[in-house]
C-alpha atoms as a PDB file:
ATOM      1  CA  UNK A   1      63.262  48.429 104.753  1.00  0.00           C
ATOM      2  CA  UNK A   2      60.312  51.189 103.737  1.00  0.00           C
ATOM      3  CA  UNK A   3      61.601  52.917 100.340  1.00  0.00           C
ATOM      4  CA  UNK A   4      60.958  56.990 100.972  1.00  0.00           C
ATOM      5  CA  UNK A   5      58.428  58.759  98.475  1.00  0.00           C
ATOM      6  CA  UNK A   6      59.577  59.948  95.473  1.00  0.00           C
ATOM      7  CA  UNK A   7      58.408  63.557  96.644  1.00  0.00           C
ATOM      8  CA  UNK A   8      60.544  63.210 100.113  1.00  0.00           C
ATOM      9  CA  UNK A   9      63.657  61.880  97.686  1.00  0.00           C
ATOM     10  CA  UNK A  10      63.711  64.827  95.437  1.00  0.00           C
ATOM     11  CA  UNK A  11      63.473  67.284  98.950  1.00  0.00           C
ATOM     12  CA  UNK A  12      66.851  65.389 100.326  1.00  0.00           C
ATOM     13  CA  UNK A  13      68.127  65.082  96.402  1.00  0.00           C
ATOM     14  CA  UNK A  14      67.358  69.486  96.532  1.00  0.00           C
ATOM     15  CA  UNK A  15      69.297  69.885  99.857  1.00  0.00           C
ATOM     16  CA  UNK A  16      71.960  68.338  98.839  1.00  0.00           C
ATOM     17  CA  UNK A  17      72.507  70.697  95.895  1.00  0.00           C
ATOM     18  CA  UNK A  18      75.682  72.383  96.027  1.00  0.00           C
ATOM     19  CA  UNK A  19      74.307  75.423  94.210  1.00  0.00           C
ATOM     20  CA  UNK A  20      71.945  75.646  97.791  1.00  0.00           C
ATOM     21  CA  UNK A  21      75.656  75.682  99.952  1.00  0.00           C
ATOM     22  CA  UNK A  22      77.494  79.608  98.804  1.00  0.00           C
ATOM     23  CA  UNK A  23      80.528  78.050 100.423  1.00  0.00           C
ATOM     24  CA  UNK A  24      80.730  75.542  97.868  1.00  0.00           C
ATOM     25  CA  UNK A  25      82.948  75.485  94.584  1.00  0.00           C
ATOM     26  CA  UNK A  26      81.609  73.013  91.838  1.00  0.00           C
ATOM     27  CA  UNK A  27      84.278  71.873  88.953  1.00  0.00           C
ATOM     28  CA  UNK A  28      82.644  69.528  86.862  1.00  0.00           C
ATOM     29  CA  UNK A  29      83.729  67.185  83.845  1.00  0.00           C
ATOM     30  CA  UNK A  30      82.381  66.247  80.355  1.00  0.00           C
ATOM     31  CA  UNK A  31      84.299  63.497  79.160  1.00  0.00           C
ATOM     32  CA  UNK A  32      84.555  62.180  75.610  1.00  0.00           C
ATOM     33  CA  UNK A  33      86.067  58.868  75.481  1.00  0.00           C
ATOM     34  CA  UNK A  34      86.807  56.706  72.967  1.00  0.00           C
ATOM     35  CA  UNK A  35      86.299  58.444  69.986  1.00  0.00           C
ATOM     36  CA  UNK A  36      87.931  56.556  66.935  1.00  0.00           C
ATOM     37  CA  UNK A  37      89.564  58.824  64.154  1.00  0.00           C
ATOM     38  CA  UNK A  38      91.340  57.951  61.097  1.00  0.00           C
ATOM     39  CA  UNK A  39      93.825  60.634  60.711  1.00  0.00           C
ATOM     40  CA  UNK A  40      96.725  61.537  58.496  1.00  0.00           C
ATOM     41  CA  UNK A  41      99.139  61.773  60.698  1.00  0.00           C
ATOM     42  CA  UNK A  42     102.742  60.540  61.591  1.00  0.00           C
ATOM     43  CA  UNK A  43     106.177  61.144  60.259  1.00  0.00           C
ATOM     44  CA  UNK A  44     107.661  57.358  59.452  1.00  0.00           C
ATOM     45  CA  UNK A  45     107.318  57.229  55.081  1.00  0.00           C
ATOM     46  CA  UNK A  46     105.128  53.872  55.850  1.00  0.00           C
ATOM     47  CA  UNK A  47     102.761  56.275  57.155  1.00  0.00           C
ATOM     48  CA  UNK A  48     102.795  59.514  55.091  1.00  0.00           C
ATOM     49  CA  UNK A  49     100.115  60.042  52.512  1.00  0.00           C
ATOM     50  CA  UNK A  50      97.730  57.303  54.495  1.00  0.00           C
ATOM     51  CA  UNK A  51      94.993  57.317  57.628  1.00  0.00           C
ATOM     52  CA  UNK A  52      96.023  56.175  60.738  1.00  0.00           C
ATOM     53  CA  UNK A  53      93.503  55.145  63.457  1.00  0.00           C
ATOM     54  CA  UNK A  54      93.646  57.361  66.561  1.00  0.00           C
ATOM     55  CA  UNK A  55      92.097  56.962  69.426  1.00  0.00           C
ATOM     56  CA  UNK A  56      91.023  59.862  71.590  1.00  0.00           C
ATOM     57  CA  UNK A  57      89.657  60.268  74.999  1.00  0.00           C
ATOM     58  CA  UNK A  58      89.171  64.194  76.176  1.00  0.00           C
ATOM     59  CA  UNK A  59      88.343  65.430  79.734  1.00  0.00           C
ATOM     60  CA  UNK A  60      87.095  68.886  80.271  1.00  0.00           C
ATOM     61  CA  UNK A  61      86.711  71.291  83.386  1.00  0.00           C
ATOM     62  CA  UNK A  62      84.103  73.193  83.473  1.00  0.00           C
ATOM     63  CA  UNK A  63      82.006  75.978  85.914  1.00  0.00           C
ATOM     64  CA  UNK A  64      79.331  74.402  87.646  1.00  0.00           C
ATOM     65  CA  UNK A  65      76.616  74.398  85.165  1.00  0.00           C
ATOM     66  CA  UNK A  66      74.131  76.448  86.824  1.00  0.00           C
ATOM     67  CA  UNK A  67      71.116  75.557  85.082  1.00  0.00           C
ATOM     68  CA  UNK A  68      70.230  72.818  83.535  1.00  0.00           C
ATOM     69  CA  UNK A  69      71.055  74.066  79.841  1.00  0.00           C
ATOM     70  CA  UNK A  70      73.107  72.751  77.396  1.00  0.00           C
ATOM     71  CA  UNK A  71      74.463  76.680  76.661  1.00  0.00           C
ATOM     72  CA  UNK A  72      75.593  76.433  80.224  1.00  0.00           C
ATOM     73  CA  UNK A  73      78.214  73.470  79.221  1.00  0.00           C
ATOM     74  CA  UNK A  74      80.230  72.358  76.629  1.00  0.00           C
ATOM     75  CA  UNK A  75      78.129  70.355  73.823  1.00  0.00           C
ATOM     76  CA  UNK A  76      80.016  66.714  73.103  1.00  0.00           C
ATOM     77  CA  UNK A  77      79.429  67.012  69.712  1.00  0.00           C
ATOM     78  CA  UNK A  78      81.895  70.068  69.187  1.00  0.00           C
ATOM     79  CA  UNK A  79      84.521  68.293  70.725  1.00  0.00           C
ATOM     80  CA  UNK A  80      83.566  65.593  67.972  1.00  0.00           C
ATOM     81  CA  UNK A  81      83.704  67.820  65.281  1.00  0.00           C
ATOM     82  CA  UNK A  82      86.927  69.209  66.453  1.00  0.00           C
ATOM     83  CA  UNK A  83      88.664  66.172  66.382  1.00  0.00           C
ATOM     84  CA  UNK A  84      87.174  65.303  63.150  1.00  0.00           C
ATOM     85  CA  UNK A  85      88.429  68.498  61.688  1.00  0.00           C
ATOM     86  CA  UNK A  86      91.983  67.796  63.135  1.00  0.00           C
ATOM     87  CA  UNK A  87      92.061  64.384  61.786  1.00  0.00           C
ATOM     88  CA  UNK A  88      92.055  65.827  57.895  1.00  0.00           C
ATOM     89  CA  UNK A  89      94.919  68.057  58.718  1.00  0.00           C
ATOM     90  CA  UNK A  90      98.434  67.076  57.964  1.00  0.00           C
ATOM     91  CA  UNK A  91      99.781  66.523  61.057  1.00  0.00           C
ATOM     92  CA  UNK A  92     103.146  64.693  62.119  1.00  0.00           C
ATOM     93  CA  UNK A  93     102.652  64.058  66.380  1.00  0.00           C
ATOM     94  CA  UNK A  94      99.896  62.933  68.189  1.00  0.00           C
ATOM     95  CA  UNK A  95     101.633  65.270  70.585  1.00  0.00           C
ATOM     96  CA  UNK A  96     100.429  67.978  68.322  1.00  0.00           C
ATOM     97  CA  UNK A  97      97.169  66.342  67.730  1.00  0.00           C
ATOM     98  CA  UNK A  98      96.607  66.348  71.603  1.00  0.00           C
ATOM     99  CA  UNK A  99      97.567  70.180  72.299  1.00  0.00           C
ATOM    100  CA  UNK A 100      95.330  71.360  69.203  1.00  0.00           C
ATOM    101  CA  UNK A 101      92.426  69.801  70.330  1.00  0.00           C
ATOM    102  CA  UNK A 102      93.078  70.460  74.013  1.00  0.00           C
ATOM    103  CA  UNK A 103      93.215  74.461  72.372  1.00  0.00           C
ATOM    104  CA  UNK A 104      90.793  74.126  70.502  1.00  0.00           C
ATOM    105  CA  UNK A 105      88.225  72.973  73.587  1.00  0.00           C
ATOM    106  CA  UNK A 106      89.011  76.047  75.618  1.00  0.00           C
ATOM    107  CA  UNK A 107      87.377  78.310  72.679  1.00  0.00           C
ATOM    108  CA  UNK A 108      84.334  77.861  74.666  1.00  0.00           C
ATOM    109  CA  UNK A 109      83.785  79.596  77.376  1.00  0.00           C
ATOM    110  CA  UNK A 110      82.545  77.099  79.877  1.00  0.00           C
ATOM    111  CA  UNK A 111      86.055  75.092  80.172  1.00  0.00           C
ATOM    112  CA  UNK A 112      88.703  76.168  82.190  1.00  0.00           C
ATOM    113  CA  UNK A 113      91.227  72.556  81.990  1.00  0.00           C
ATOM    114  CA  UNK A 114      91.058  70.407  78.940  1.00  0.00           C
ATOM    115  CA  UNK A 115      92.982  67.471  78.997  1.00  0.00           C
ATOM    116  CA  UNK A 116      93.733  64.816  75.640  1.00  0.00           C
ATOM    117  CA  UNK A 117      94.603  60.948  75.546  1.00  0.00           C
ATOM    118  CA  UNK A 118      95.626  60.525  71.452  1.00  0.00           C
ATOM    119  CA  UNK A 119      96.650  56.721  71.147  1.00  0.00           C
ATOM    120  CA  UNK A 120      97.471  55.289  68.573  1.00  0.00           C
ATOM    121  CA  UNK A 121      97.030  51.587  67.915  1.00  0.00           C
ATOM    122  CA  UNK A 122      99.339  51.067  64.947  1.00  0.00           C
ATOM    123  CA  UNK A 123     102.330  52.352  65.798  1.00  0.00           C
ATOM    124  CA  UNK A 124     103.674  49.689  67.747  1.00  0.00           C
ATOM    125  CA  UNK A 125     103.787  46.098  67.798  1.00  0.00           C
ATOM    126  CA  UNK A 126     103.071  45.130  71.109  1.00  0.00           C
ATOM    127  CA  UNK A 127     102.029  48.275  73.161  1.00  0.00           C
ATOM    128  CA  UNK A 128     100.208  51.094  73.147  1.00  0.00           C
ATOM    129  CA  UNK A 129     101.880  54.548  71.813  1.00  0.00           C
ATOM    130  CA  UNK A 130      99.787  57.574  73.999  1.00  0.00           C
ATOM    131  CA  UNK A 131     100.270  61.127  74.131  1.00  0.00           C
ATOM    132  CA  UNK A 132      98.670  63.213  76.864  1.00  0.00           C
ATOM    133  CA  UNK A 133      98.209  66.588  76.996  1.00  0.00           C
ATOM    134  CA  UNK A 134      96.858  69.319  79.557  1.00  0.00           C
ATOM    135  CA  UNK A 135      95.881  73.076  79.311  1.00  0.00           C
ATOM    136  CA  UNK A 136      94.370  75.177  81.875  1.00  0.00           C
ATOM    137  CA  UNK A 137      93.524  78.829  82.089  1.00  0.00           C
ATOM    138  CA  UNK A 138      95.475  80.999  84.121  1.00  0.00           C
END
């Protein structure tokens, strides 16, 4: 089996483009997954006035990036610092946690669907407790 030259792979890489093909829509996806939070949230007494660990996993839509420039996406590390911020609020549902976030993501103008997985380790015994939460624009 010959291998074809790199030059000759980046031609058939270039025609394969979708931004070459009008009749194409691109959505793409920046995920963030995994991030680990301690947060103060829940409403049991065993778990007001402490951290709990969170952990959240967010999938955004965005336009097709155009270019190849990060202004033309969504950076990861605002998502980051959006959960962070969220995690030193006082807030009683991961439910909540989810749909502030999942706001909070379509601030930028790039996403059209942001989607949040909040879990939350501690809260049960022998399963995982999970909110998930989706906003698109209209």
């Amino acid at each position: 089996m010959t291998m074809a030259a790199p030059a000759v792979a980046e031609q058939r890489i270039a025609m394969l483009a979708p931004d070459c093909d009008p009749g194409l829509r691109v959505m793409q996806e920046v995920l963030v997954s995994d991030l680990r939070l301690a947060a103060f949230i829940g409403v049991h007494a065993h778990e007001l006035g402490r951290r709990q660990s969170l952990v959240v996993h967010v999938r955004l839509g965005i336009d097709n990036v155009g270019a190849d420039q990060l202004a033309q996406t969504i950076d990861y590390n605002h998502v980051v610092e959006a959960a962070q911020a969220l995690a030193e609020q006082r807030i009683a549902l991961i439910e909540t946690f989810g749909q502030r976030l999942a706001a909070a993501c379509l601030v930028f103008p790039a996403v059209r669907r942001a989607e949040v997985l909040v879990e939350k380790p501690g809260a049960l015994n022998h399963a995982m407790a999970a909110a998930r939460t989706v906003i698109e624009r209209r």
